[in-house]
N, C-alpha and C. Protein backbone atom coordinates (compact mmCIF):
# COMPACT_ATOMS: atom_id res chain seq x y z
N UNK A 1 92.00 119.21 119.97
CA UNK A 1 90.96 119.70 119.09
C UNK A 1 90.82 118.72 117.92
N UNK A 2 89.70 118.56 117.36
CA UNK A 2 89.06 117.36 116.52
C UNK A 2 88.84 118.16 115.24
N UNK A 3 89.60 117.71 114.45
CA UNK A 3 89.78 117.97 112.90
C UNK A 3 88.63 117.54 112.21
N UNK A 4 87.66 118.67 111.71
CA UNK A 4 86.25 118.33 110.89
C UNK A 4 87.01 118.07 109.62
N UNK A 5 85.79 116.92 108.44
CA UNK A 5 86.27 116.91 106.97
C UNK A 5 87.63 116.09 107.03
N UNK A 6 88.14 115.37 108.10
CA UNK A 6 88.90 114.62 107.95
C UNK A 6 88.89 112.54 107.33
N UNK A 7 89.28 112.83 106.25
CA UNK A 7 88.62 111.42 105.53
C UNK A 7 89.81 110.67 105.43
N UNK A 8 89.86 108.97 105.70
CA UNK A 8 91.26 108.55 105.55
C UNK A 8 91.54 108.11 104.00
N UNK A 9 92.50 108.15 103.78
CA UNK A 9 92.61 107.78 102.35
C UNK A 9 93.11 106.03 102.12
N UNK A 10 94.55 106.63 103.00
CA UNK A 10 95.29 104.71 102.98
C UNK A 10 95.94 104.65 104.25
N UNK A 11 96.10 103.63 104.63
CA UNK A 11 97.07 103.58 106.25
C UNK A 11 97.90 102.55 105.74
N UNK A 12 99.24 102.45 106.30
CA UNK A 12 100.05 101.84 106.51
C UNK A 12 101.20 101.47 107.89
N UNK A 13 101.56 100.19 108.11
CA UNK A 13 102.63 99.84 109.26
C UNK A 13 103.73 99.73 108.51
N UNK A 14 104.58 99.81 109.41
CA UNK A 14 105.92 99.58 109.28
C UNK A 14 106.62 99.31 110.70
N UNK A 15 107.48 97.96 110.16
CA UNK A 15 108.07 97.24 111.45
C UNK A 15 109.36 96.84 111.15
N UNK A 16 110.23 97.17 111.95
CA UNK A 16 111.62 96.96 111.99
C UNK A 16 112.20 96.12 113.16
N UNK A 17 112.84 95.34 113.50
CA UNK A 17 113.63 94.69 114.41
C UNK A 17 114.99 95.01 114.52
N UNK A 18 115.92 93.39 114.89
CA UNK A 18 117.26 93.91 114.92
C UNK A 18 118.19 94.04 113.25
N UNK A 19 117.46 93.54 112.28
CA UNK A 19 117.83 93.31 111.19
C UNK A 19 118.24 94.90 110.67
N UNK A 20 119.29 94.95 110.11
CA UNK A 20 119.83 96.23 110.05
C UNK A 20 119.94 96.45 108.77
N UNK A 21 118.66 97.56 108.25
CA UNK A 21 117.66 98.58 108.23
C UNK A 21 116.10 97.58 107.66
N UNK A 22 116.32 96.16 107.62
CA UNK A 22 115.01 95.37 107.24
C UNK A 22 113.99 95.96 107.49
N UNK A 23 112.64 96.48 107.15
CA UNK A 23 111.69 96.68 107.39
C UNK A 23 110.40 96.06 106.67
N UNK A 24 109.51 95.69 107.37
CA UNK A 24 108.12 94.96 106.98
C UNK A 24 107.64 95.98 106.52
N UNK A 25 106.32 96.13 105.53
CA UNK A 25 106.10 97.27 105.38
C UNK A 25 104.12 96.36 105.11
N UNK A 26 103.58 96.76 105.43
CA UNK A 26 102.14 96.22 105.18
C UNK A 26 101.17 97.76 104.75
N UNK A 27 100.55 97.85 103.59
CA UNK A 27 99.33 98.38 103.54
C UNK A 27 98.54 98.19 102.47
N UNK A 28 96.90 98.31 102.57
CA UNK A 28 95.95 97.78 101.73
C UNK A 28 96.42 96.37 101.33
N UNK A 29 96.48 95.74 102.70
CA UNK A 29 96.22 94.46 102.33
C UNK A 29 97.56 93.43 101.95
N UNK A 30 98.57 94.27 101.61
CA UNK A 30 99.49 93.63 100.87
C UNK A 30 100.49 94.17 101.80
N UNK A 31 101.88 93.48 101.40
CA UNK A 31 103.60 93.48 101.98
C UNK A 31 104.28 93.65 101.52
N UNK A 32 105.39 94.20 102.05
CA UNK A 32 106.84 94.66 100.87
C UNK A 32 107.94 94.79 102.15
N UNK A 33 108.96 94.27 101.62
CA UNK A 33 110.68 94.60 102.57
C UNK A 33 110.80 95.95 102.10
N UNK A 34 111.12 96.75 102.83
CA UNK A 34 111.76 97.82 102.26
C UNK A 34 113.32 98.07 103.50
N UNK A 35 114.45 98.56 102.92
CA UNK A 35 115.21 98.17 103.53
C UNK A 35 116.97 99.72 102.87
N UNK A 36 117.83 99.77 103.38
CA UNK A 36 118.46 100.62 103.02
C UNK A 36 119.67 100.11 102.38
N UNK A 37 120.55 100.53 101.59
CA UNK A 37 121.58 99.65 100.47
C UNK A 37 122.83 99.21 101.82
N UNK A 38 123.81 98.98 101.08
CA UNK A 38 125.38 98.03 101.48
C UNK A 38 125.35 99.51 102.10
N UNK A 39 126.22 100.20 101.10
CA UNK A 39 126.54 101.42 101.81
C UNK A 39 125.97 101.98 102.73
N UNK A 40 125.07 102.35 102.69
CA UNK A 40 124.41 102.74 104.19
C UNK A 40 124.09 101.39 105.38
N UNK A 41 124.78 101.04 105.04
CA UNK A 41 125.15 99.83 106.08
C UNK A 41 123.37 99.01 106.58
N UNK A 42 122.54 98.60 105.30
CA UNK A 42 121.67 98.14 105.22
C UNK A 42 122.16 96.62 104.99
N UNK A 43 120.85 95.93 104.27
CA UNK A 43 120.89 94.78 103.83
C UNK A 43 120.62 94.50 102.29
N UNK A 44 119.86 95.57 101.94
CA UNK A 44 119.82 95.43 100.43
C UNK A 44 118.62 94.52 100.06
N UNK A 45 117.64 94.11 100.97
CA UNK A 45 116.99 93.14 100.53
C UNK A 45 115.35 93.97 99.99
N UNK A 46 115.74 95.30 100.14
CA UNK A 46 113.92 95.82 99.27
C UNK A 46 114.73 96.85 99.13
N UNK A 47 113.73 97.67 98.30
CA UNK A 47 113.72 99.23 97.90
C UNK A 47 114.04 100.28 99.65
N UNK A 48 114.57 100.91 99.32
CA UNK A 48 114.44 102.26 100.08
C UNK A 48 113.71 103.39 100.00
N UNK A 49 113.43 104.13 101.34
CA UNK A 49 111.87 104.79 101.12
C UNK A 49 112.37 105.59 100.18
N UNK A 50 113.08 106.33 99.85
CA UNK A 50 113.30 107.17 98.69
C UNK A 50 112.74 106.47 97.27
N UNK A 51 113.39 105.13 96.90
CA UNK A 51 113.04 104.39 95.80
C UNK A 51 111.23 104.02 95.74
N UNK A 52 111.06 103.73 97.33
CA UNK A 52 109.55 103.76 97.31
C UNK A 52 108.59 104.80 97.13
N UNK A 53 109.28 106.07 97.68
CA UNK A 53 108.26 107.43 97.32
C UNK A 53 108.36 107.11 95.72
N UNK A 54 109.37 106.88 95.00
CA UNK A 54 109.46 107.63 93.52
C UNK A 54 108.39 106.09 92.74
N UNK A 55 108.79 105.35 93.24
CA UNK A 55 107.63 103.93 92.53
C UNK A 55 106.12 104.13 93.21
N UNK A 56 106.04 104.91 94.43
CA UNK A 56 104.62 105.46 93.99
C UNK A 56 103.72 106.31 92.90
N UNK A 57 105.24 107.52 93.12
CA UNK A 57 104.52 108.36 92.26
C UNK A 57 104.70 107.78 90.47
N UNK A 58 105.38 107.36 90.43
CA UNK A 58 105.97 106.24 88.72
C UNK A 58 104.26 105.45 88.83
N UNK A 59 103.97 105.05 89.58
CA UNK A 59 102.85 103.72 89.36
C UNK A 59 101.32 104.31 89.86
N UNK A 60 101.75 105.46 90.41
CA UNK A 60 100.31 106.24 90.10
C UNK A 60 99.88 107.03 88.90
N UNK A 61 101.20 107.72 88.56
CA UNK A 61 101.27 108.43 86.97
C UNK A 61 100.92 107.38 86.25
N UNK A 62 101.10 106.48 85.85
CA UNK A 62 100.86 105.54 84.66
C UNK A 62 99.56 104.85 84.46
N UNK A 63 99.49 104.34 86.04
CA UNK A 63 97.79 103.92 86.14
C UNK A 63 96.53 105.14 85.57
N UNK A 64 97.11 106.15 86.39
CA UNK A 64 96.42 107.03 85.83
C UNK A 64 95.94 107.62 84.53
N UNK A 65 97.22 107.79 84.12
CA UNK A 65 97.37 107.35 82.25
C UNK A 65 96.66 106.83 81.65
N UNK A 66 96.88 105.46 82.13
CA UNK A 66 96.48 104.44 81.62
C UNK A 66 94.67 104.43 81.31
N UNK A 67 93.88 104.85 82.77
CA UNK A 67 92.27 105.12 83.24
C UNK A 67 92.26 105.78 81.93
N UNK A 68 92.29 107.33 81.41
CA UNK A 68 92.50 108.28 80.78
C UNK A 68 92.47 107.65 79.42
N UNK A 69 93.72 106.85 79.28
CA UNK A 69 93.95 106.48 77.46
C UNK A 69 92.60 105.28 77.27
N UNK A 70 92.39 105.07 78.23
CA UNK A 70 91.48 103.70 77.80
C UNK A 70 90.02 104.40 77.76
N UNK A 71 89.69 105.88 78.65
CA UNK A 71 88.70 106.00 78.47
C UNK A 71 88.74 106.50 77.14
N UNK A 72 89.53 107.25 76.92
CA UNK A 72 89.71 107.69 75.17
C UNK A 72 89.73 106.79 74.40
N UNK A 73 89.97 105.42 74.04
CA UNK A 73 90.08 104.57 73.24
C UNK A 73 91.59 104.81 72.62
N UNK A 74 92.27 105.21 73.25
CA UNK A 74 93.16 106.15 72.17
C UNK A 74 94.46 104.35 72.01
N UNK A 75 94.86 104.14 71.01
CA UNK A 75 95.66 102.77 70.78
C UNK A 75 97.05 103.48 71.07
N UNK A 76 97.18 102.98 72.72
CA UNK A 76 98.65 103.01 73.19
C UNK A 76 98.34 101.93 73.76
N UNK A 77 99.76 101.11 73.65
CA UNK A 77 99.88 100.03 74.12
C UNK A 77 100.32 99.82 75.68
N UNK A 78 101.68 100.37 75.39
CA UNK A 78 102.40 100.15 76.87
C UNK A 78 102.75 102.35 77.44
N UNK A 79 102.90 102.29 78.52
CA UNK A 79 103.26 103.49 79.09
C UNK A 79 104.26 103.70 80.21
N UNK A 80 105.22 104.44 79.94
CA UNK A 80 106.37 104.04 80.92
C UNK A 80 106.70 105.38 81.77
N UNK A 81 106.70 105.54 82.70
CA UNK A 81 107.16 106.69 83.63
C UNK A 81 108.81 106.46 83.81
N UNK A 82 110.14 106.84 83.74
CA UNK A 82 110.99 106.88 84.11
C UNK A 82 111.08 108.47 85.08
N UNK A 83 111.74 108.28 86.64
CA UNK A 83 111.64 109.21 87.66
C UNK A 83 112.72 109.13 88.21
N UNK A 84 113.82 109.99 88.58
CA UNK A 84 114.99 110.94 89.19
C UNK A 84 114.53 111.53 90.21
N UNK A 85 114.81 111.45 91.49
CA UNK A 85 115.56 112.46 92.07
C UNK A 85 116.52 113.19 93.05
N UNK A 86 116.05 114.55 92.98
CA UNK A 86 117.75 115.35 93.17
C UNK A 86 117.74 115.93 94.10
N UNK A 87 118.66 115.94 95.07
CA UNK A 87 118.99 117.25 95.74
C UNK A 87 119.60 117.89 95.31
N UNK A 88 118.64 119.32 95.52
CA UNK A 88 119.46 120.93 94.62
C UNK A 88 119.84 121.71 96.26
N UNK A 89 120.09 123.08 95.70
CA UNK A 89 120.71 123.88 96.43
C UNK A 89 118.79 124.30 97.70
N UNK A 90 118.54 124.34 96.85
CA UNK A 90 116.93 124.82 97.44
C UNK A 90 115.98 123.79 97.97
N UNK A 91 116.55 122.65 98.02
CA UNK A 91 115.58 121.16 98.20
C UNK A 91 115.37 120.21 97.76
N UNK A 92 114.68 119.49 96.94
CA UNK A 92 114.26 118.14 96.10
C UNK A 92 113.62 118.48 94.87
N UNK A 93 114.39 117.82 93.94
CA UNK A 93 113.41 118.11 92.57
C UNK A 93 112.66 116.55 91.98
N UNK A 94 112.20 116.39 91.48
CA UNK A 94 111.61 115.24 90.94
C UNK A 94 111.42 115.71 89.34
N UNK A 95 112.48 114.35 88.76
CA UNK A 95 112.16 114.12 86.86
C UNK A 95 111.44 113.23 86.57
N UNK A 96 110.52 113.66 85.89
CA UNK A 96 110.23 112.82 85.60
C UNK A 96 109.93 112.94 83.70
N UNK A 97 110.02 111.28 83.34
CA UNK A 97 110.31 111.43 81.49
C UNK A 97 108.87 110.19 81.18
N UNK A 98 108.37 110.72 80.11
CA UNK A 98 107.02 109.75 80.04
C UNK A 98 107.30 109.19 78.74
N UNK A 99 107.52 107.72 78.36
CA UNK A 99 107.29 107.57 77.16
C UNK A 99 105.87 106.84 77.25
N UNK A 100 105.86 106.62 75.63
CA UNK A 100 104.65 105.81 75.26
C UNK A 100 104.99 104.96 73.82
N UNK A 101 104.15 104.09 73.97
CA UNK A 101 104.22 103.07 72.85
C UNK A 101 103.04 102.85 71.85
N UNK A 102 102.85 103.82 70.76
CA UNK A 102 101.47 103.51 70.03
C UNK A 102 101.79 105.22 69.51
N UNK A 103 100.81 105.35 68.91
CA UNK A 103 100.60 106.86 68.22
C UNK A 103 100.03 107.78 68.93
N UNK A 104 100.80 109.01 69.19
CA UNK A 104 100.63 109.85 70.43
C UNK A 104 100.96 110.99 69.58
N UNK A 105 99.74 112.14 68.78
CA UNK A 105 100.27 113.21 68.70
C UNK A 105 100.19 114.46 69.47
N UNK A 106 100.43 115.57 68.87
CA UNK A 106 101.08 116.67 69.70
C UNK A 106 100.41 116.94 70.65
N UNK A 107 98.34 117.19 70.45
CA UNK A 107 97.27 117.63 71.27
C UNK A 107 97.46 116.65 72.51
N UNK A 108 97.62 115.05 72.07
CA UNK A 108 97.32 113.91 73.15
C UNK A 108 98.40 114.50 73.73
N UNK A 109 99.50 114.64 73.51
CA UNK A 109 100.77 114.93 74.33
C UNK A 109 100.25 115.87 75.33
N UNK A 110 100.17 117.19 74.89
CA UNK A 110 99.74 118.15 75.93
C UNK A 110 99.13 117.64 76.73
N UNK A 111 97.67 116.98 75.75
CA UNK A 111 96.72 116.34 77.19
C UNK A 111 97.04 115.21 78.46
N UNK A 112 97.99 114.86 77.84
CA UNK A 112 98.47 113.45 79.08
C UNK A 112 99.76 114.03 79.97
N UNK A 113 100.07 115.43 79.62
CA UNK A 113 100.85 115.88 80.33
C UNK A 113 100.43 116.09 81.67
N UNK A 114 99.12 117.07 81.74
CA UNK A 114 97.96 117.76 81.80
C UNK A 114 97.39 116.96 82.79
N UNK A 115 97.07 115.06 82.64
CA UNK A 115 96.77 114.17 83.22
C UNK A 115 97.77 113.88 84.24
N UNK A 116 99.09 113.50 84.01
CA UNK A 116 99.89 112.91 84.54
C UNK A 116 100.41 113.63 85.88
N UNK A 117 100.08 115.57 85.31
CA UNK A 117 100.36 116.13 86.59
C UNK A 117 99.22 116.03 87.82
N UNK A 118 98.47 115.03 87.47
CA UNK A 118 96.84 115.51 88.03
C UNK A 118 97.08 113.70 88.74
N UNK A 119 97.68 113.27 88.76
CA UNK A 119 97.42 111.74 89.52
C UNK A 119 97.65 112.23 91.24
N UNK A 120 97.02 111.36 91.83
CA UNK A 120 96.51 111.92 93.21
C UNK A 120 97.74 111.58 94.10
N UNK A 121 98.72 110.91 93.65
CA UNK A 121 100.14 111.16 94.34
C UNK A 121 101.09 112.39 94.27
N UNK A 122 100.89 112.67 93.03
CA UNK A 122 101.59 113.75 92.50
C UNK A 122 100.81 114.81 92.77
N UNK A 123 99.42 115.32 93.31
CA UNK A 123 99.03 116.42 93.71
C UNK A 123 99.14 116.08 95.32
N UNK A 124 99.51 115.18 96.09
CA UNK A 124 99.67 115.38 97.11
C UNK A 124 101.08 115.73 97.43
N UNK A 125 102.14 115.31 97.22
CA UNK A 125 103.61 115.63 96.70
C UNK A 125 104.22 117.67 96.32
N UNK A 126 102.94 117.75 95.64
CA UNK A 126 103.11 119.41 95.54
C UNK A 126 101.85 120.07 96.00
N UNK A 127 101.50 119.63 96.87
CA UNK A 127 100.10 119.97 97.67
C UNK A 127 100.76 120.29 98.72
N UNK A 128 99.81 120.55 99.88
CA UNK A 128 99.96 121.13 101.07
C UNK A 128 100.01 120.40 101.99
N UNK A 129 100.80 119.33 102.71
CA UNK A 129 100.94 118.15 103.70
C UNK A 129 101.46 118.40 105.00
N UNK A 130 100.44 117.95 105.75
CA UNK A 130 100.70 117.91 107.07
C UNK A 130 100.68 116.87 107.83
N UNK A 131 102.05 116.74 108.47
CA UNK A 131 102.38 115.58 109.21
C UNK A 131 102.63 115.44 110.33
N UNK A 132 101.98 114.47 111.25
CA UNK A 132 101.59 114.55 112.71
C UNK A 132 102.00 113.66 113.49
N UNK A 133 103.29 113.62 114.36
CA UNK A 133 104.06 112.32 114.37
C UNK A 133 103.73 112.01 116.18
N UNK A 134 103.34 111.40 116.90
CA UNK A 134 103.06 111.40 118.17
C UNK A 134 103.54 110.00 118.91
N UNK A 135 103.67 109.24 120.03
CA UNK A 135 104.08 108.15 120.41
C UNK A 135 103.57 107.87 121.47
N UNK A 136 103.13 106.84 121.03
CA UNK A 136 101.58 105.93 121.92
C UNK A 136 102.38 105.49 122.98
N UNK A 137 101.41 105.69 124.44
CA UNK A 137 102.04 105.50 125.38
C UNK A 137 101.44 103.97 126.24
């Protein structure tokens, strides 16, 4: 059955060999190693998808920010996402801590809170996702 209203957003590959956990990683155009640490008996030579989920959502929050403060004019300079996370008893939590650099009072605060929960990684993350894993024959 053929899924109406289905729009793609981004695609990505990922390719692995004998290199133990090396992975190519290609999308929109661009490349990245991503790869698993010593201890997990990787190579250490990129991020791990864990480190990569959380530098998505870190570099979508900020860009986003960023759209936002500039449409405001508002004089912040730099904007930093720092992101954690945890396994709890119930599942995965995600921290995340926002600083900023420039004059940010209490209202902007609320409001970039407000923003930051609204970046389109982070509403897909606590959105409703469905994943469809199949193997081409």
């Amino acid at each position: 059955m053929e899924e109406t209203g289905l729009e793609l957003i981004e695609s990505a590959t990922a390719f692995i060999g004998r290199t133990q956990y090396q992975t190519v990683v290609n999308s929109g155009g661009h490349g990245l190693i991503t790869d698993e640490p010593l201890k997990a008996n990787g190579t250490n030579t990129g991020m791990n998808p864990f480190s990569l989920l959380l530098a998505s959502l870190a570099s979508c929050t900020v860009i986003t920010l960023r759209m936002y403060i500039d449409r405001k004019m508002w004089p912040i300079e730099e904007i930093k996402a720092d992101i954690e996370m945890y396994k709890t008893l119930s599942g995965t939590r995600i921290e995340t801590k926002l600083s900023f650099k420039g004059e940010v009072d209490d209202e902007q605060r609320g409001r970039l809170l407000k923003i930051a929960n609204a970046c389109p990684v982070h509403k897909i993350l606590v959105g409703n996702i469905d994943i469809n894993t199949n193997i081409n024959i």
